[in-house]
C-alpha atoms as a PDB file:
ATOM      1  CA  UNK A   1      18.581   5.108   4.376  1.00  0.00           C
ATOM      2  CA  UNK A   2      18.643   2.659   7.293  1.00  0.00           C
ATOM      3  CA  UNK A   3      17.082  -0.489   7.045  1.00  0.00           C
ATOM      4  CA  UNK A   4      13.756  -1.154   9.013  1.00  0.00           C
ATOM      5  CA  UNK A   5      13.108  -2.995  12.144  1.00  0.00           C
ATOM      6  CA  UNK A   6       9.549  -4.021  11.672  1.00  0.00           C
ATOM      7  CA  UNK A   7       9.595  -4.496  15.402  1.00  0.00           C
ATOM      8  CA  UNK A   8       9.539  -0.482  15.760  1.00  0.00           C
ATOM      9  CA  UNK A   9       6.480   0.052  13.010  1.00  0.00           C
ATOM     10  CA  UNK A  10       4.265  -0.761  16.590  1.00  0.00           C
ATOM     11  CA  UNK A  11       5.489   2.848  17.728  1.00  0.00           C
ATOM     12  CA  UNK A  12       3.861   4.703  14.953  1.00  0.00           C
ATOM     13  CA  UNK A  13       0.458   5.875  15.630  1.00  0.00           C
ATOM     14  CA  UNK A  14      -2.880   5.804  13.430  1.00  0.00           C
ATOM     15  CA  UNK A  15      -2.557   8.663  11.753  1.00  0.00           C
ATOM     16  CA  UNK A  16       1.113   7.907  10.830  1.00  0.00           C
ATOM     17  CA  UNK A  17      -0.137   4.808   9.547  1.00  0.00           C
ATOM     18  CA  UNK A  18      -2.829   5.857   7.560  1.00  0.00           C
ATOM     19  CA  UNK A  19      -0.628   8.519   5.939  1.00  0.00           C
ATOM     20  CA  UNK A  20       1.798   5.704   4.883  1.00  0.00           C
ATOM     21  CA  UNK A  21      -0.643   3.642   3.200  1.00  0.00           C
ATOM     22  CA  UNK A  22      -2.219   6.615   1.325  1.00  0.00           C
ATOM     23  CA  UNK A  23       1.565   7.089   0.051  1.00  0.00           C
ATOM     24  CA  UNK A  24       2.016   3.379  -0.982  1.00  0.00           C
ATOM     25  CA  UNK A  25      -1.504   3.343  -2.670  1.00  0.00           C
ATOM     26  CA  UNK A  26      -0.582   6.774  -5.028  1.00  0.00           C
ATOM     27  CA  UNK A  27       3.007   5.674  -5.481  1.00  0.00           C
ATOM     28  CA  UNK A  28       1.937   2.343  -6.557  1.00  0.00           C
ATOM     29  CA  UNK A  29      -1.199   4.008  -8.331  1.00  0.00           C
ATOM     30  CA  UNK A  30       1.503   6.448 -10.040  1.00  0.00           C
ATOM     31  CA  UNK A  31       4.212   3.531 -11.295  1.00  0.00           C
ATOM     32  CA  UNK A  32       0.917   1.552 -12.550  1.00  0.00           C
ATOM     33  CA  UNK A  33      -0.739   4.137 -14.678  1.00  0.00           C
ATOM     34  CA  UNK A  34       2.578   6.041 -15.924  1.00  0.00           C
ATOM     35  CA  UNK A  35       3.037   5.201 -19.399  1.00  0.00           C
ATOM     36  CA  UNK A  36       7.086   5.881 -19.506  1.00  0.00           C
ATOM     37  CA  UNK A  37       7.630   3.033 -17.586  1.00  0.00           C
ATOM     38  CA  UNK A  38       8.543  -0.757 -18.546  1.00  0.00           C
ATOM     39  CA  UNK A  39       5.327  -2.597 -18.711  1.00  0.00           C
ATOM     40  CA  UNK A  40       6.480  -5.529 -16.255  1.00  0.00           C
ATOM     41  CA  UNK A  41       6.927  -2.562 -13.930  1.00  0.00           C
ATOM     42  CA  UNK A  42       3.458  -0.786 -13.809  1.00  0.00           C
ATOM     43  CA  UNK A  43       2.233  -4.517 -14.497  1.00  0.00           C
ATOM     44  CA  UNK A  44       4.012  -5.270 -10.919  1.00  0.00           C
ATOM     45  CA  UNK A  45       2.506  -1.993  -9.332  1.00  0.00           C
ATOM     46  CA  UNK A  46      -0.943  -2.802 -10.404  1.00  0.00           C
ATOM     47  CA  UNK A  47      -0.836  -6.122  -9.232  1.00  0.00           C
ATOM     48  CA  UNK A  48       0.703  -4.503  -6.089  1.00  0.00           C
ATOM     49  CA  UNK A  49      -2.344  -2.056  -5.750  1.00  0.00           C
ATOM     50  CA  UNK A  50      -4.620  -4.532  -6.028  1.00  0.00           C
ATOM     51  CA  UNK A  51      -2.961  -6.509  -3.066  1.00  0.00           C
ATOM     52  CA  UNK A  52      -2.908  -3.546  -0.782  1.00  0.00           C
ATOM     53  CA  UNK A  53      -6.543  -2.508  -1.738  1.00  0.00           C
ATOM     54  CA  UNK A  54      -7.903  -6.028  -1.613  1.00  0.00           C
ATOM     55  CA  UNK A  55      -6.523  -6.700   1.944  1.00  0.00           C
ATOM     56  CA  UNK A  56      -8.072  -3.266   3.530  1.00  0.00           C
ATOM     57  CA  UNK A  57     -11.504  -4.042   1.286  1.00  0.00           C
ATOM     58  CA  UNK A  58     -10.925  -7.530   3.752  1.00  0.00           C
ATOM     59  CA  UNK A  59     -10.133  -5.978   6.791  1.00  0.00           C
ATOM     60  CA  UNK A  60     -13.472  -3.433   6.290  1.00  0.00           C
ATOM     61  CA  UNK A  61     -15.461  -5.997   5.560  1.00  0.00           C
ATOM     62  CA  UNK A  62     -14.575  -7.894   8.540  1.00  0.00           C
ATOM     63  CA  UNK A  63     -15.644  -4.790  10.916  1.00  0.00           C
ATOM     64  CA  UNK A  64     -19.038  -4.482   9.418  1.00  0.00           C
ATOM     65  CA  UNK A  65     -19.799  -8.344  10.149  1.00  0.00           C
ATOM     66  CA  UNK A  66     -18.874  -7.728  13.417  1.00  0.00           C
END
């Protein structure tokens, strides 16, 4: 795979985007709750969920006080 140009993540569209962080969230979700993997690693994806979830829980609450 190529490497990413952040620069060309503007070109994708909502929907796009949306799918892509419903992906991250269940392949994060996945690594954190799958018991055949190293603890540090679901410990890492949890704390990785968490991040993600926190920051759109912040970005919702944001529109609401608006």
């Amino acid at each position: 795979m190529e490497e990413l140009n952040p620069e060309t993540w503007d070109e994708l569209d909502k929907e796009a985007l949306m799918q892509v962080i419903r992906w991250t969230i269940n392949d994060v979700n996945t690594w954190a709750n799958n018991d055949s993997v190293d603890e540090k690693v679901r410990g890492f994806a949890a704390m990785l969920e968490e991040a993600i979830l926190y920051q759109i829980t912040k970005e919702l609450q944001k529109l609401e006080e608006e």
